[in-house]
PDB file of N, CA and C in Angstrom:
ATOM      1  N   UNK A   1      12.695 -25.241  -4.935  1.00  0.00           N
ATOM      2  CA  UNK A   1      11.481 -24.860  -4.221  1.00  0.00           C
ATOM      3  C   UNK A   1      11.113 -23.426  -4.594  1.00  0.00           C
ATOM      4  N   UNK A   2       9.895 -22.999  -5.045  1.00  0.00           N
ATOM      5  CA  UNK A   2       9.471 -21.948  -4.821  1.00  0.00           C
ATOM      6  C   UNK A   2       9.016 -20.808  -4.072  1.00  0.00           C
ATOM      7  N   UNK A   3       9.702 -20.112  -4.035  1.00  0.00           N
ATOM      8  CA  UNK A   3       9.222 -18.954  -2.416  1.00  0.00           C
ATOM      9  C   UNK A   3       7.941 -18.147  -3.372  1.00  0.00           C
ATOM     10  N   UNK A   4       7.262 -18.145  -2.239  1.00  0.00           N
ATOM     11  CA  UNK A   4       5.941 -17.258  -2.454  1.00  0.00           C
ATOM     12  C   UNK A   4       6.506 -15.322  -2.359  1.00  0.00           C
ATOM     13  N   UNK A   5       5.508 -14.515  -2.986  1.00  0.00           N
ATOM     14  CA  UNK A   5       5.903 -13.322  -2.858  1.00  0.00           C
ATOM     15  C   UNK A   5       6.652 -12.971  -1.454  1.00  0.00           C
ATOM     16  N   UNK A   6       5.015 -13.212  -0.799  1.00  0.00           N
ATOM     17  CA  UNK A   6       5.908 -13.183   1.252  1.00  0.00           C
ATOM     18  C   UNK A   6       7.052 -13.599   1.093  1.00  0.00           C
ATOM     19  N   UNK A   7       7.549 -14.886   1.358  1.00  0.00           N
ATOM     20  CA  UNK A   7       8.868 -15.149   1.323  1.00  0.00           C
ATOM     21  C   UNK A   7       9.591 -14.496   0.820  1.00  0.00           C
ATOM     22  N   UNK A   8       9.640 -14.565  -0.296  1.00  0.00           N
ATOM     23  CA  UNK A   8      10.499 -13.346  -0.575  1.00  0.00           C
ATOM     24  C   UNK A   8      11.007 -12.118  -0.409  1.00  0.00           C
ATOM     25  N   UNK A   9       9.943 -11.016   0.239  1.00  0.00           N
ATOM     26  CA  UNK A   9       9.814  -9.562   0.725  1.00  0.00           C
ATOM     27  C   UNK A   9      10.707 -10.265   2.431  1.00  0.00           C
ATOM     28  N   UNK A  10      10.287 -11.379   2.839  1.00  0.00           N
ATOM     29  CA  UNK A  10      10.685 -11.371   4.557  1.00  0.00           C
ATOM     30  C   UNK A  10      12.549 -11.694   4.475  1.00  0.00           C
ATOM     31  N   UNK A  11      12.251 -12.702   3.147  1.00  0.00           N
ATOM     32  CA  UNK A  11      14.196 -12.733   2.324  1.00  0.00           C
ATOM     33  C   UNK A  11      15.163 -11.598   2.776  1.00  0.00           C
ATOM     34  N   UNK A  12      14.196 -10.562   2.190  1.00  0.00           N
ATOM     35  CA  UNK A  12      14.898  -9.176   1.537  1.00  0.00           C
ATOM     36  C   UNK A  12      15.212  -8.846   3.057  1.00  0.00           C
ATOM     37  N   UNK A  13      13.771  -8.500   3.770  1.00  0.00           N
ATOM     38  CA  UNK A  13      13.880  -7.841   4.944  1.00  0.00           C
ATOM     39  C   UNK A  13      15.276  -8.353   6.205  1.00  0.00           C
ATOM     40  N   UNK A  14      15.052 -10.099   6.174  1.00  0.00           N
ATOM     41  CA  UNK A  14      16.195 -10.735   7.306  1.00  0.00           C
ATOM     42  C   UNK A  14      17.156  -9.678   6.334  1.00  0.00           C
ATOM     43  N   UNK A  15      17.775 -10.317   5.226  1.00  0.00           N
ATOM     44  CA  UNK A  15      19.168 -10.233   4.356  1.00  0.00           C
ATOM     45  C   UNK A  15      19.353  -8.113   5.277  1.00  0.00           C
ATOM     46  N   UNK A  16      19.009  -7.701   5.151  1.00  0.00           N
ATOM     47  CA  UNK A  16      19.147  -6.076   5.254  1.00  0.00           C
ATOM     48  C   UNK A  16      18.876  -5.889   6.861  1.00  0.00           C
ATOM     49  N   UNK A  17      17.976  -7.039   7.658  1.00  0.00           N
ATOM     50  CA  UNK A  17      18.222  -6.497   9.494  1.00  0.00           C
ATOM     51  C   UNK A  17      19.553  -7.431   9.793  1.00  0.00           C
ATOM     52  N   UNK A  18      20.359  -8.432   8.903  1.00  0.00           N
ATOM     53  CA  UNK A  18      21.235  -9.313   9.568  1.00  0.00           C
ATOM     54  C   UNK A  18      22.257  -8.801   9.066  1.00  0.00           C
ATOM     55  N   UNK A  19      22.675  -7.629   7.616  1.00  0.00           N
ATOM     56  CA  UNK A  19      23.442  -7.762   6.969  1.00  0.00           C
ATOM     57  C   UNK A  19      24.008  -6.214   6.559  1.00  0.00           C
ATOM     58  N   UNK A  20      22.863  -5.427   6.565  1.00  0.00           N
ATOM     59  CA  UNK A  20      22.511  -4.166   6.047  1.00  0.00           C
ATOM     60  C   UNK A  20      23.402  -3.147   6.435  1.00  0.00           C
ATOM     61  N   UNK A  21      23.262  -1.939   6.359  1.00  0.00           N
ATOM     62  CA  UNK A  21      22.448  -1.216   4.847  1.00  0.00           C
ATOM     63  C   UNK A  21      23.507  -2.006   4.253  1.00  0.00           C
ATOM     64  N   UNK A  22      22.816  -2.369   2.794  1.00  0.00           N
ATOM     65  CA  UNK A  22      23.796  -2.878   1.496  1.00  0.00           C
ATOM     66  C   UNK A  22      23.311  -2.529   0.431  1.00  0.00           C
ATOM     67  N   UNK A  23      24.357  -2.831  -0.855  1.00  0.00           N
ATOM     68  CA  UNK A  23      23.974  -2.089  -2.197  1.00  0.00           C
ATOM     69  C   UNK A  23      23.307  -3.133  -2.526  1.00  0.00           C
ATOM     70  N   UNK A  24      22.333  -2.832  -3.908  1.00  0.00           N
ATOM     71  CA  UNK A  24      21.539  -3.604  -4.553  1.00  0.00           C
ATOM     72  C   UNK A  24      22.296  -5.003  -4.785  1.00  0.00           C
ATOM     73  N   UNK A  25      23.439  -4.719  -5.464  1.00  0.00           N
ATOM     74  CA  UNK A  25      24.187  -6.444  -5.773  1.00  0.00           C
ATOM     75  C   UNK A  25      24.495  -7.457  -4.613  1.00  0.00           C
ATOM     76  N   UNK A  26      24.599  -7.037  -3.324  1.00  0.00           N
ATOM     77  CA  UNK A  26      24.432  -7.753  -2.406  1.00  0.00           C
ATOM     78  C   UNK A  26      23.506  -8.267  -1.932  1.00  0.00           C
ATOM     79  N   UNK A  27      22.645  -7.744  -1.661  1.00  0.00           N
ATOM     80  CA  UNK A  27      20.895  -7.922  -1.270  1.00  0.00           C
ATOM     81  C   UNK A  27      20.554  -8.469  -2.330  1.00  0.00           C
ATOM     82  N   UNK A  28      21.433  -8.616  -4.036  1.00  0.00           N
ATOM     83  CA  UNK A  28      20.529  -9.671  -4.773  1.00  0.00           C
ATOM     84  C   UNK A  28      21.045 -11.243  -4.253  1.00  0.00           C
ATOM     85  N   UNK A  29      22.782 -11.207  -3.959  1.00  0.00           N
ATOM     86  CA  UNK A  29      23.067 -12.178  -3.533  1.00  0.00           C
ATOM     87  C   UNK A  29      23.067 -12.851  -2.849  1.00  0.00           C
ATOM     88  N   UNK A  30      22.357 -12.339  -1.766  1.00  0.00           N
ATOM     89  CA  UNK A  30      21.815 -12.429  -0.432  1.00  0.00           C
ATOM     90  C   UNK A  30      20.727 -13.242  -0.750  1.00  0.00           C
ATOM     91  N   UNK A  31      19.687 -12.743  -1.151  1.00  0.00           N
ATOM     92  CA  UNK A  31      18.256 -13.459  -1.649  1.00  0.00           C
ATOM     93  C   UNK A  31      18.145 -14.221  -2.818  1.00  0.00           C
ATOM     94  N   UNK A  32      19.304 -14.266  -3.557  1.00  0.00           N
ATOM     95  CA  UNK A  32      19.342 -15.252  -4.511  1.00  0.00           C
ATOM     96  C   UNK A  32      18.143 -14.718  -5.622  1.00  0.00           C
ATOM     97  N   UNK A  33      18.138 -13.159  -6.223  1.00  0.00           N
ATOM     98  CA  UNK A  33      16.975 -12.777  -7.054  1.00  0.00           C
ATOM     99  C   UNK A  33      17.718 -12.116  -7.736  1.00  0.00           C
ATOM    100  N   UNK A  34      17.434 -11.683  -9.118  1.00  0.00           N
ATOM    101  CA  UNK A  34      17.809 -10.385 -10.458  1.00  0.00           C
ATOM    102  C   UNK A  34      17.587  -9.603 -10.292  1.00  0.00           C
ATOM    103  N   UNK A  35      18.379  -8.879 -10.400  1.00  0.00           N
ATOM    104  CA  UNK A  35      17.955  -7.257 -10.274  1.00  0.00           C
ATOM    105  C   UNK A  35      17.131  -6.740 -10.579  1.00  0.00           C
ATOM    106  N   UNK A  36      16.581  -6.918 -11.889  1.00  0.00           N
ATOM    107  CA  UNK A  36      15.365  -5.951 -12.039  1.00  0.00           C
ATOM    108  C   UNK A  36      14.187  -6.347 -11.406  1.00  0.00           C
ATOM    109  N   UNK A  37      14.139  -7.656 -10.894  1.00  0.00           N
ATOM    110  CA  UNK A  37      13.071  -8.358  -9.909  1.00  0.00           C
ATOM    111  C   UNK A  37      13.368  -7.750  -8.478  1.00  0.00           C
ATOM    112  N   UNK A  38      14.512  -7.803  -8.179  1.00  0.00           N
ATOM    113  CA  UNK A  38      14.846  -7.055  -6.847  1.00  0.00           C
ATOM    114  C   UNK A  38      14.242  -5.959  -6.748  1.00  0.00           C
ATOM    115  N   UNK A  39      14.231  -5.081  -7.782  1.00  0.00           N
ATOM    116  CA  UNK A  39      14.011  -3.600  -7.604  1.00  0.00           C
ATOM    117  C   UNK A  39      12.868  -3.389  -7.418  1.00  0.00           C
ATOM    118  N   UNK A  40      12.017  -4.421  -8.036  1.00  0.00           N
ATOM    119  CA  UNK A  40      10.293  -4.050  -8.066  1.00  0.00           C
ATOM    120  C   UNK A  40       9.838  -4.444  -6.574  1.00  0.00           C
ATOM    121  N   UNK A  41      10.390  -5.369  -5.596  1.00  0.00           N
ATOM    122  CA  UNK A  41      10.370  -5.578  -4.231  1.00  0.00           C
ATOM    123  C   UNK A  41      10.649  -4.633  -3.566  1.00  0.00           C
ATOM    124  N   UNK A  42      11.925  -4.085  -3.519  1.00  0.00           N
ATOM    125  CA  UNK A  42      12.671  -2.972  -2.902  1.00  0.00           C
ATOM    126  C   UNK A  42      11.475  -2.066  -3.112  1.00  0.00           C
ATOM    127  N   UNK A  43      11.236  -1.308  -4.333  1.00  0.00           N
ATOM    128  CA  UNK A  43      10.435  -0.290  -4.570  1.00  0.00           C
ATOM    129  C   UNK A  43       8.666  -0.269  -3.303  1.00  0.00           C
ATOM    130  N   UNK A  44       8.798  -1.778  -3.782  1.00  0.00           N
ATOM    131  CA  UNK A  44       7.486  -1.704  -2.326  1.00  0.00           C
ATOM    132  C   UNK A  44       7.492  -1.851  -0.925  1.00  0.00           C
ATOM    133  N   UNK A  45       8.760  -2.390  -0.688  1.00  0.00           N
ATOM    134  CA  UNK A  45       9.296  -2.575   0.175  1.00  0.00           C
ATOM    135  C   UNK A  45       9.324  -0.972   1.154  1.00  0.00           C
ATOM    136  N   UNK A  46       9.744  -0.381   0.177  1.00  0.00           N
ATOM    137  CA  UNK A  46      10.424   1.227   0.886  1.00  0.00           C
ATOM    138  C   UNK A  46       9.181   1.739   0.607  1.00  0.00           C
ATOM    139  N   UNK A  47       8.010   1.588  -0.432  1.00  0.00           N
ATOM    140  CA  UNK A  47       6.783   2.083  -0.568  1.00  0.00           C
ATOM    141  C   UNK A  47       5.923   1.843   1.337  1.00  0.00           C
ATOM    142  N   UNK A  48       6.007   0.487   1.461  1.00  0.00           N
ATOM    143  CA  UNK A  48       4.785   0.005   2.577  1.00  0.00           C
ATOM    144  C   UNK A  48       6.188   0.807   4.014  1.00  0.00           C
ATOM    145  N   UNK A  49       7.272   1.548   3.762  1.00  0.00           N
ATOM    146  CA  UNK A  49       8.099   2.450   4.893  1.00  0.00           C
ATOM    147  C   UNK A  49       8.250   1.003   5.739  1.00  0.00           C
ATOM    148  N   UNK A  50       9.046  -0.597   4.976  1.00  0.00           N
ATOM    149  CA  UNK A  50       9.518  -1.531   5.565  1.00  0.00           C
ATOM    150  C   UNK A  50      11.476  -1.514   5.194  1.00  0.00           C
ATOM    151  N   UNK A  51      11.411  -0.329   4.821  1.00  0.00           N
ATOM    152  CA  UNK A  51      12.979   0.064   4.079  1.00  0.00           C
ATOM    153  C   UNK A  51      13.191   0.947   3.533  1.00  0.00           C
ATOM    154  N   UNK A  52      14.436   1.488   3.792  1.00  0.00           N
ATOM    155  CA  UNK A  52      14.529   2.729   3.115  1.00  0.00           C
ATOM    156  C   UNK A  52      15.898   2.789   2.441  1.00  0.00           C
ATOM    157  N   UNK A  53      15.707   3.621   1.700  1.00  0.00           N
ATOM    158  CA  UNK A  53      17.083   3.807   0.761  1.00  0.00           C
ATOM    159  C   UNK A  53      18.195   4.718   1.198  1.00  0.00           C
ATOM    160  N   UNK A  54      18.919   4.568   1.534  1.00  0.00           N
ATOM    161  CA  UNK A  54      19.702   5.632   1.699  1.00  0.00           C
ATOM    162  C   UNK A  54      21.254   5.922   0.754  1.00  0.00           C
ATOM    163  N   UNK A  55      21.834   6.891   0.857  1.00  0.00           N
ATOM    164  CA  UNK A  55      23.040   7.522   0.453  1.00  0.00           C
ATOM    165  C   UNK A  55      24.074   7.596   0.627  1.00  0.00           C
ATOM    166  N   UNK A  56      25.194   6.661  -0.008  1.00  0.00           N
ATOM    167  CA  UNK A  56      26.713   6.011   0.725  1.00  0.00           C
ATOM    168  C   UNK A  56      28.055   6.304   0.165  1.00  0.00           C
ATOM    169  N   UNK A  57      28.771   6.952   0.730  1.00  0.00           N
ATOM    170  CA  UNK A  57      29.782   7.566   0.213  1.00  0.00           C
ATOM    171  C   UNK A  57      29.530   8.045  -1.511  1.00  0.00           C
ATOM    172  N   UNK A  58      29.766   7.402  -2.327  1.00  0.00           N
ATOM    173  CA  UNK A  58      30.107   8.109  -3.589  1.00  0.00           C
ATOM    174  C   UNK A  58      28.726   8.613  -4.340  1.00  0.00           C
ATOM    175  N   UNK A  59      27.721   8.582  -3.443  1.00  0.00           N
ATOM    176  CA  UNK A  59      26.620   8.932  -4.178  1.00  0.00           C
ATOM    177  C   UNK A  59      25.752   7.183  -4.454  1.00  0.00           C
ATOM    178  N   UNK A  60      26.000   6.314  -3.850  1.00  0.00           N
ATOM    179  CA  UNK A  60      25.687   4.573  -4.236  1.00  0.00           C
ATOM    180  C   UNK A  60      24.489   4.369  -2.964  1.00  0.00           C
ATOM    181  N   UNK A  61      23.617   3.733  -3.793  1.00  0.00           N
ATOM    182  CA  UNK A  61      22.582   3.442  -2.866  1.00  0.00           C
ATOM    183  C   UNK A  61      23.065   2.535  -2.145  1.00  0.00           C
ATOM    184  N   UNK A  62      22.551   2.614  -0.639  1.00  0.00           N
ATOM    185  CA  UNK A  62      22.342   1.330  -0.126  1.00  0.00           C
ATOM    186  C   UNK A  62      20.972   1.346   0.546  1.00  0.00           C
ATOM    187  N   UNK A  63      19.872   0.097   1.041  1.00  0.00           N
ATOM    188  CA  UNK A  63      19.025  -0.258   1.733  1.00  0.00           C
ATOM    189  C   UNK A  63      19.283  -0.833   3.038  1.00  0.00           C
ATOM    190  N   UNK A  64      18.138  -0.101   3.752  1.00  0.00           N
ATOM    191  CA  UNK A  64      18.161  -0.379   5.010  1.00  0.00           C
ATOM    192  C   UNK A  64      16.970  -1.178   5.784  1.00  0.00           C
ATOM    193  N   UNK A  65      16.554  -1.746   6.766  1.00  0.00           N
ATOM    194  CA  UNK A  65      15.580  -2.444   6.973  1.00  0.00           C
ATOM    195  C   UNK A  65      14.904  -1.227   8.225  1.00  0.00           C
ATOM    196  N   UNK A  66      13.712  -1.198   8.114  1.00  0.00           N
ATOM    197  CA  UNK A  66      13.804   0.245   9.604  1.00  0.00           C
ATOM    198  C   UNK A  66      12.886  -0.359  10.523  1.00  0.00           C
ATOM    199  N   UNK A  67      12.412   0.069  11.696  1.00  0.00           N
ATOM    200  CA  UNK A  67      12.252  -0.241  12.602  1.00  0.00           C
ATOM    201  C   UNK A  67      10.701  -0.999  12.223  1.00  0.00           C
ATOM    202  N   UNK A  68      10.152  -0.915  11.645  1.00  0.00           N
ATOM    203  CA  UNK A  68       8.766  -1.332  10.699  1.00  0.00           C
ATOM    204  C   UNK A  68       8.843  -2.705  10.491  1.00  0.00           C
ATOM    205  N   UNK A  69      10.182  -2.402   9.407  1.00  0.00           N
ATOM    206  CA  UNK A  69      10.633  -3.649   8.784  1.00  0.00           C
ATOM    207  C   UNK A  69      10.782  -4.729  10.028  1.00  0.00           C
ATOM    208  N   UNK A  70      11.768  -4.222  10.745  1.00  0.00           N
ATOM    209  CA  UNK A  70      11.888  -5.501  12.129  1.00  0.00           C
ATOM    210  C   UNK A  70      10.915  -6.237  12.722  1.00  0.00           C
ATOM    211  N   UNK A  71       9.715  -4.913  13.005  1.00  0.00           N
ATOM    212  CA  UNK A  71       8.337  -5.706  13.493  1.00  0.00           C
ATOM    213  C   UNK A  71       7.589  -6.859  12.963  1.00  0.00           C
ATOM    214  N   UNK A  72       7.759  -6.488  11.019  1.00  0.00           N
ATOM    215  CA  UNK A  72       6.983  -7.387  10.130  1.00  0.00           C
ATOM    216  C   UNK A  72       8.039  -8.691  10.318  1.00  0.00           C
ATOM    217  N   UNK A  73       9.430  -8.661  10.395  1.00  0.00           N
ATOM    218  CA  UNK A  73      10.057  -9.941  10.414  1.00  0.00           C
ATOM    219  C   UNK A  73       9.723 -11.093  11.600  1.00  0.00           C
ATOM    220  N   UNK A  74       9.651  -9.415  12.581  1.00  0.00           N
ATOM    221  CA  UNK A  74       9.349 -10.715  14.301  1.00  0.00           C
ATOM    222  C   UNK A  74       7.860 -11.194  14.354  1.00  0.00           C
ATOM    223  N   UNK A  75       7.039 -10.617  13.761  1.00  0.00           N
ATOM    224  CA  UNK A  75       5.516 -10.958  13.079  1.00  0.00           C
ATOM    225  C   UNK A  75       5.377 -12.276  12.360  1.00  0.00           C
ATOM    226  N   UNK A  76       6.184 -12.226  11.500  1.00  0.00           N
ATOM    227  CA  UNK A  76       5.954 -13.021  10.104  1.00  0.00           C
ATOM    228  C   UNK A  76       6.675 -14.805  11.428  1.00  0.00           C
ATOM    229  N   UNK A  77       8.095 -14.492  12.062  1.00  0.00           N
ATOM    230  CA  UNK A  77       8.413 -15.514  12.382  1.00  0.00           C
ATOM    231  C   UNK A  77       7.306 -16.278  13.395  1.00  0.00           C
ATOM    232  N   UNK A  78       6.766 -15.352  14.597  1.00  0.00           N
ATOM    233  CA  UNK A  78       5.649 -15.999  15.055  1.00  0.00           C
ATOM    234  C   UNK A  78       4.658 -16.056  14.579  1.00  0.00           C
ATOM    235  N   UNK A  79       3.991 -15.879  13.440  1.00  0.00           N
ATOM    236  CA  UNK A  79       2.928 -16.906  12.747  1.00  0.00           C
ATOM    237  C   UNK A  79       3.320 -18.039  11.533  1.00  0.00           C
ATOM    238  N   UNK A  80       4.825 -18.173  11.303  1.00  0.00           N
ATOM    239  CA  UNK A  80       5.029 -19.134  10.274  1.00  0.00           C
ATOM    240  C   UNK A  80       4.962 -20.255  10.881  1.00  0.00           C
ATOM    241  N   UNK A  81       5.414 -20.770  12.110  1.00  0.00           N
ATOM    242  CA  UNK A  81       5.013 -21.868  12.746  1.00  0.00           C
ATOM    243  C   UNK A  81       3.038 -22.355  12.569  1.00  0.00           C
ATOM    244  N   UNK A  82       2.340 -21.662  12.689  1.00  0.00           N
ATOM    245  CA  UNK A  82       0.967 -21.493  12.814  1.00  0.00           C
ATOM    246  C   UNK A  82       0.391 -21.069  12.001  1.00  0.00           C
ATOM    247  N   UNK A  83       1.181 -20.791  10.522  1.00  0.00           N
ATOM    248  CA  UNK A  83      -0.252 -20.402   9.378  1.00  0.00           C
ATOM    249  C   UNK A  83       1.021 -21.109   8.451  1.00  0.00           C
ATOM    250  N   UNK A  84       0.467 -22.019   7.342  1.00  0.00           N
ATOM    251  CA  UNK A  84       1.061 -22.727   6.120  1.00  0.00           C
ATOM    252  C   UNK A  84       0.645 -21.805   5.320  1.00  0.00           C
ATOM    253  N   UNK A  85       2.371 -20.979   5.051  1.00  0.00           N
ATOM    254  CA  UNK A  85       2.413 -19.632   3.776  1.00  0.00           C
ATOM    255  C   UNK A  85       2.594 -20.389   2.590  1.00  0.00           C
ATOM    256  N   UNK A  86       1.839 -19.761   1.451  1.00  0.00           N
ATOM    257  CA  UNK A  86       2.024 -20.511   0.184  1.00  0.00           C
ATOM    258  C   UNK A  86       1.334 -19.228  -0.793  1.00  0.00           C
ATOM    259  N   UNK A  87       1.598 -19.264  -2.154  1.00  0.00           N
ATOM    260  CA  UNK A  87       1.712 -17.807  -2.806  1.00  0.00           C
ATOM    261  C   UNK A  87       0.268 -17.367  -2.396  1.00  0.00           C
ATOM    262  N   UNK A  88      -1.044 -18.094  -2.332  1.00  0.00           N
ATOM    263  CA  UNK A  88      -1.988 -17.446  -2.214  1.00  0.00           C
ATOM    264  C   UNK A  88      -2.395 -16.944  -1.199  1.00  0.00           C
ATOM    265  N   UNK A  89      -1.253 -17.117   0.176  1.00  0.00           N
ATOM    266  CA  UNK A  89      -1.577 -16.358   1.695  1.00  0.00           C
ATOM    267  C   UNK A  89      -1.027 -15.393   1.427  1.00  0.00           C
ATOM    268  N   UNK A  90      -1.933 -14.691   2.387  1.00  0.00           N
ATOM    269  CA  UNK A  90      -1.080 -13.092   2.824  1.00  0.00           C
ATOM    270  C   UNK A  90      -0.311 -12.385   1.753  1.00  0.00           C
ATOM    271  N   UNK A  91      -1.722 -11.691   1.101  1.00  0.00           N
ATOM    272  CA  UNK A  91      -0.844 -10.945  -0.391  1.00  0.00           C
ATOM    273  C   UNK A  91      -0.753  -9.939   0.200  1.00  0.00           C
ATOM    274  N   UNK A  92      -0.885  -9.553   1.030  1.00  0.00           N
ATOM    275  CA  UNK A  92      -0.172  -8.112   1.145  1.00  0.00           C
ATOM    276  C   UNK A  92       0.974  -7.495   1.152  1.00  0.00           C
ATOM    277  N   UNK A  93       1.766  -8.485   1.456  1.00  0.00           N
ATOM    278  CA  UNK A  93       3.462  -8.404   1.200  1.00  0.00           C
ATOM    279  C   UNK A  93       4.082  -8.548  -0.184  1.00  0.00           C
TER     280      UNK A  93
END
């Protein structure tokens, strides 16, 4: 099955409010995506301030989901019942 962009960004977001902060290789395994595809999410992700990066012991990123991020997840769950997401809804994510 194909996840639409949305899906994917709301992926990222659960994987990091259920799981988080984590390094990139987890959050890919988490969402089942490649890294360099991950990164271009992440990057907007922490762009639209739905995550942020932060700084973990040895100098190693990890991501976090922030209080933003939570809203868009509890958002996204009460209208997925009530709007059929498919790649051409809701590009803003």
């Amino acid at each position: 099955m194909h996840r639409s962009k949305l899906e994917i960004h709301i992926d990222i977001l659960r994987a990091l409010a259920e799981h988080g902060p984590l390094k990139l290789t987890h959050v890919m395994y988490k969402v089942n995506i490649n890294g360099s595809t991950l990164k271009d999410y992440l990057e907007f992700l922490i762009k639209q301030g739905l995550v942020e990066e932060k700084t973990s012991g040895k100098k190693r990123s990890v991501y976090a989901v922030t209080q933003r991020g939570r809203i868009v997840i509890k958002a996204f769950e009460e209208l997925k019942p009530v709007l059929p997401i498919t790649q051409e809804t809701l590009v803003f994510l």
